[in-house]
PDB file of N, CA and C in Angstrom:
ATOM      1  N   UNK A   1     -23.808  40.712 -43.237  1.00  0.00           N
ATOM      2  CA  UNK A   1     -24.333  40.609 -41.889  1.00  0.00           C
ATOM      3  C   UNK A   1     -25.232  41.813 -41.611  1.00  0.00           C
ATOM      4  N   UNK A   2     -26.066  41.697 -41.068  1.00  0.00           N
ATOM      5  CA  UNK A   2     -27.741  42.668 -40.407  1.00  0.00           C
ATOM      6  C   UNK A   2     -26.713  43.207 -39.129  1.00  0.00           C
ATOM      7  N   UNK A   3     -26.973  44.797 -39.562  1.00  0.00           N
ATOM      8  CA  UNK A   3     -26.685  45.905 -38.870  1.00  0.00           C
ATOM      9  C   UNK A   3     -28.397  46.228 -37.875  1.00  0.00           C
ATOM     10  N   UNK A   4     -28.213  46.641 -36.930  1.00  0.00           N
ATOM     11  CA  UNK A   4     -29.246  47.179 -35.836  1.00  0.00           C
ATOM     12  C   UNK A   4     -30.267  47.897 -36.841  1.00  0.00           C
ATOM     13  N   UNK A   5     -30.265  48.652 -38.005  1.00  0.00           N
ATOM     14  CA  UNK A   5     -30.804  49.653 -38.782  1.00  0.00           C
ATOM     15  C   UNK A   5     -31.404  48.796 -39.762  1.00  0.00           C
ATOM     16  N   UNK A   6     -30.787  47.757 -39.885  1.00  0.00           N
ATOM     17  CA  UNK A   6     -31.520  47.047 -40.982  1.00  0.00           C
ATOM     18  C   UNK A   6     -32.397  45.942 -40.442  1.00  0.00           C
ATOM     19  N   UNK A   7     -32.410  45.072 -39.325  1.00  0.00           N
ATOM     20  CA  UNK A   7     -33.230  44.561 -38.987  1.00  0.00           C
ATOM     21  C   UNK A   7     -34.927  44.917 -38.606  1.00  0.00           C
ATOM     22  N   UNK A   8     -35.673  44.812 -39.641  1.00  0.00           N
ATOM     23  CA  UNK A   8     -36.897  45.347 -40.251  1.00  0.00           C
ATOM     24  C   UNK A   8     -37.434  44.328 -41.163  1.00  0.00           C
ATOM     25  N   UNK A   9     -39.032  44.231 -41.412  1.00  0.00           N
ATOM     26  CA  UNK A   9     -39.705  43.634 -41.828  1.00  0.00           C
ATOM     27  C   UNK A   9     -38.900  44.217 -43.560  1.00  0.00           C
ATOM     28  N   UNK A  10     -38.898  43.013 -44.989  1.00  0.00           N
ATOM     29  CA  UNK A  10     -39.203  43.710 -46.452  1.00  0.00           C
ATOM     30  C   UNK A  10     -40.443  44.365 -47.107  1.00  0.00           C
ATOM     31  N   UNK A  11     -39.842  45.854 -47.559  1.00  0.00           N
ATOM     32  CA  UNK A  11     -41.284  46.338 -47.962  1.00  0.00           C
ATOM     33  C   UNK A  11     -42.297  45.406 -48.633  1.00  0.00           C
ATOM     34  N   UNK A  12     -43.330  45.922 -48.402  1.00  0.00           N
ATOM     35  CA  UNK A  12     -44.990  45.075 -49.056  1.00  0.00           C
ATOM     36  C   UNK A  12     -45.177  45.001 -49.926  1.00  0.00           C
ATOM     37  N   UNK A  13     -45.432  43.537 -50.705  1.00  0.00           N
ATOM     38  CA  UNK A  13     -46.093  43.637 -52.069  1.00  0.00           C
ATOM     39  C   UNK A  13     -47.398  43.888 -52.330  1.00  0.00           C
ATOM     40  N   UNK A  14     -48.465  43.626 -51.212  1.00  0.00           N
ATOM     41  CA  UNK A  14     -49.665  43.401 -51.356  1.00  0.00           C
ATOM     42  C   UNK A  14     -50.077  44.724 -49.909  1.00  0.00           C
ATOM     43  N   UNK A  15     -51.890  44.769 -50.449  1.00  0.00           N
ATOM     44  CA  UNK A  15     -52.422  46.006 -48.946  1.00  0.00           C
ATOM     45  C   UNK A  15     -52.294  44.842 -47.789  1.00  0.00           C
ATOM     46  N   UNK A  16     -52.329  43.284 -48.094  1.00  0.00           N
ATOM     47  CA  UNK A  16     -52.156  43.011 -46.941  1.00  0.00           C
ATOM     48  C   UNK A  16     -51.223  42.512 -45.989  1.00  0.00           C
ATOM     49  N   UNK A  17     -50.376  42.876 -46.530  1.00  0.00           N
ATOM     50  CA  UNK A  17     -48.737  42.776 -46.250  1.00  0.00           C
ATOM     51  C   UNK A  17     -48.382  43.717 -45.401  1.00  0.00           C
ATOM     52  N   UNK A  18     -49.129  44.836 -46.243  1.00  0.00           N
ATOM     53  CA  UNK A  18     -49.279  46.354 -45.341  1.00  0.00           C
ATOM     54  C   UNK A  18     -49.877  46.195 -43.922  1.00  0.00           C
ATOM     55  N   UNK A  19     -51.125  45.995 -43.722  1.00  0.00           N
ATOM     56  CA  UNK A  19     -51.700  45.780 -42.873  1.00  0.00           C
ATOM     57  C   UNK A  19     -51.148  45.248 -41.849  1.00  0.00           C
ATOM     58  N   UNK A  20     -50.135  44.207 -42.240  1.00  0.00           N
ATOM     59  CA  UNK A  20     -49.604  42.532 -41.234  1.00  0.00           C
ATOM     60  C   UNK A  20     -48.934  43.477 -40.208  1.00  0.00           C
ATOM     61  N   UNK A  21     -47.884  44.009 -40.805  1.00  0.00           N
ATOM     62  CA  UNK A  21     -46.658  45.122 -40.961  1.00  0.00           C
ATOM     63  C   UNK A  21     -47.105  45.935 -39.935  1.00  0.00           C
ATOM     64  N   UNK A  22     -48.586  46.937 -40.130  1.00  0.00           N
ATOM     65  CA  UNK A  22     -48.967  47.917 -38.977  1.00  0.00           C
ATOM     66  C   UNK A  22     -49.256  47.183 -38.085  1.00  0.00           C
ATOM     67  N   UNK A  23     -49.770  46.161 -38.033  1.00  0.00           N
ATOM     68  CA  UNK A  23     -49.935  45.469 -36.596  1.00  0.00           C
ATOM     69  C   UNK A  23     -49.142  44.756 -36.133  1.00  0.00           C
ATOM     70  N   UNK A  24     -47.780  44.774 -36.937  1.00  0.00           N
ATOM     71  CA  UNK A  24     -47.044  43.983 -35.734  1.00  0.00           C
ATOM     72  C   UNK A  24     -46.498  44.997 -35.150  1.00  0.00           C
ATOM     73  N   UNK A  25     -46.072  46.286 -35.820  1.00  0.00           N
ATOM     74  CA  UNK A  25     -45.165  47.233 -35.238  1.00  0.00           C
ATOM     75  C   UNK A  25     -45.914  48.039 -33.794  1.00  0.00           C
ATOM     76  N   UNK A  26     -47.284  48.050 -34.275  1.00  0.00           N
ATOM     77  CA  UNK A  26     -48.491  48.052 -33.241  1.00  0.00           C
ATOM     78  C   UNK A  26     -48.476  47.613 -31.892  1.00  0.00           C
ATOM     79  N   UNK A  27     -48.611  46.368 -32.088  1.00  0.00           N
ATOM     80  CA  UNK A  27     -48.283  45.081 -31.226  1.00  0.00           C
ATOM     81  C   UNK A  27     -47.007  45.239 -30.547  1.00  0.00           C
ATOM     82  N   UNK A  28     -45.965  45.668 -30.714  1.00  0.00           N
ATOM     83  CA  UNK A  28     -44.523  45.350 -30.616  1.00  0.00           C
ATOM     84  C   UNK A  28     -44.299  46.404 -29.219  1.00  0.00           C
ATOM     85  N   UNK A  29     -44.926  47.910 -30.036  1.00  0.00           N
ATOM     86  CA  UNK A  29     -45.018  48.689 -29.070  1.00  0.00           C
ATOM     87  C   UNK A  29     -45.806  48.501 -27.719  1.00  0.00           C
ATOM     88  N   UNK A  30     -47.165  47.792 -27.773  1.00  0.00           N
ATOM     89  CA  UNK A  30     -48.151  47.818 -27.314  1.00  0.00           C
ATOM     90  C   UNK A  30     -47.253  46.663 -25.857  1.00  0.00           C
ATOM     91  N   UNK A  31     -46.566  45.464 -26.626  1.00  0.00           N
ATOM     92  CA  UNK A  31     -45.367  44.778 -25.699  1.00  0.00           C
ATOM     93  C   UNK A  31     -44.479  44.871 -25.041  1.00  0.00           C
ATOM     94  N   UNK A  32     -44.047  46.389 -25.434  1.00  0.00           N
ATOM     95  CA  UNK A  32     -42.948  46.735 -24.718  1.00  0.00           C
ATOM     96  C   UNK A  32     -43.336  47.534 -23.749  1.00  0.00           C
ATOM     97  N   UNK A  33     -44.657  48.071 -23.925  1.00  0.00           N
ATOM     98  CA  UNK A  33     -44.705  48.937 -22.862  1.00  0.00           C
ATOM     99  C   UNK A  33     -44.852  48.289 -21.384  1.00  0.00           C
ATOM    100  N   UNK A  34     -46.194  46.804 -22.053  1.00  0.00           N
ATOM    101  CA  UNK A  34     -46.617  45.840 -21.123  1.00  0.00           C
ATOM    102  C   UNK A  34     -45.338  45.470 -20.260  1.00  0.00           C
ATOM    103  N   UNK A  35     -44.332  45.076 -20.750  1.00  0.00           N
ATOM    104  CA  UNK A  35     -42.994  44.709 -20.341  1.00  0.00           C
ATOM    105  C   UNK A  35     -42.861  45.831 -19.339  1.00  0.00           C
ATOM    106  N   UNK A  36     -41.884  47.171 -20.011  1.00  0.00           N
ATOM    107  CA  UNK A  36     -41.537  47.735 -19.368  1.00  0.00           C
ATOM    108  C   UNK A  36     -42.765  48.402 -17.977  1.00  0.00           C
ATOM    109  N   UNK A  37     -43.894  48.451 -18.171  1.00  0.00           N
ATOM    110  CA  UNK A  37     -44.659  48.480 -16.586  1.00  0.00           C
ATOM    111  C   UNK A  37     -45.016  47.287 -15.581  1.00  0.00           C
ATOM    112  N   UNK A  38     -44.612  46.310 -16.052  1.00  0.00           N
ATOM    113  CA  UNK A  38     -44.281  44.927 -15.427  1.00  0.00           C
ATOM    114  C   UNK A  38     -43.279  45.272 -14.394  1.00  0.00           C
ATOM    115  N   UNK A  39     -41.937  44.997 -15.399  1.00  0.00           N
ATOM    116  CA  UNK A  39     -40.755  44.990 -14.717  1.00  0.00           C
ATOM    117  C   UNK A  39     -40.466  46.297 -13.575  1.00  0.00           C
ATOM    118  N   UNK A  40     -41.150  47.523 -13.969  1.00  0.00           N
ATOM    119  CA  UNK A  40     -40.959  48.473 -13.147  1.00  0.00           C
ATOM    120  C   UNK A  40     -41.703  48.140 -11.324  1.00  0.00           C
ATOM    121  N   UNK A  41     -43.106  47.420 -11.649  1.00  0.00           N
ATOM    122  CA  UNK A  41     -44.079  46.643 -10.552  1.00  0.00           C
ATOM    123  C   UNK A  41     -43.187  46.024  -9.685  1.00  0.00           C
ATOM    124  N   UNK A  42     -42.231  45.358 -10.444  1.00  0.00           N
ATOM    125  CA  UNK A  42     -41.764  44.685  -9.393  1.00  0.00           C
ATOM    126  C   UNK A  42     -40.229  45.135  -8.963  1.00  0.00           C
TER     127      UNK A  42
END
């Protein structure tokens, strides 16, 4: 069973695996913030 620490993308085989990887973690942040200054608005 997936512990909090292990739920994470598997390392990359390819540069563009790499790439996928920086932009979702990118993205993820970029979502949460959207979120969290949302929810604070209201």
């Amino acid at each position: 069973m997936a512990t909090w620490s292990n739920l994470n993308l598997q390392n990359s085989a390819s540069p563009l695996m790499e790439q996928i990887i920086f932009f979702h973690d990118h993205t993820l942040i970029i979502l949460i913030m959207i979120t969290i200054l949302v929810s604070y608005m209201m």
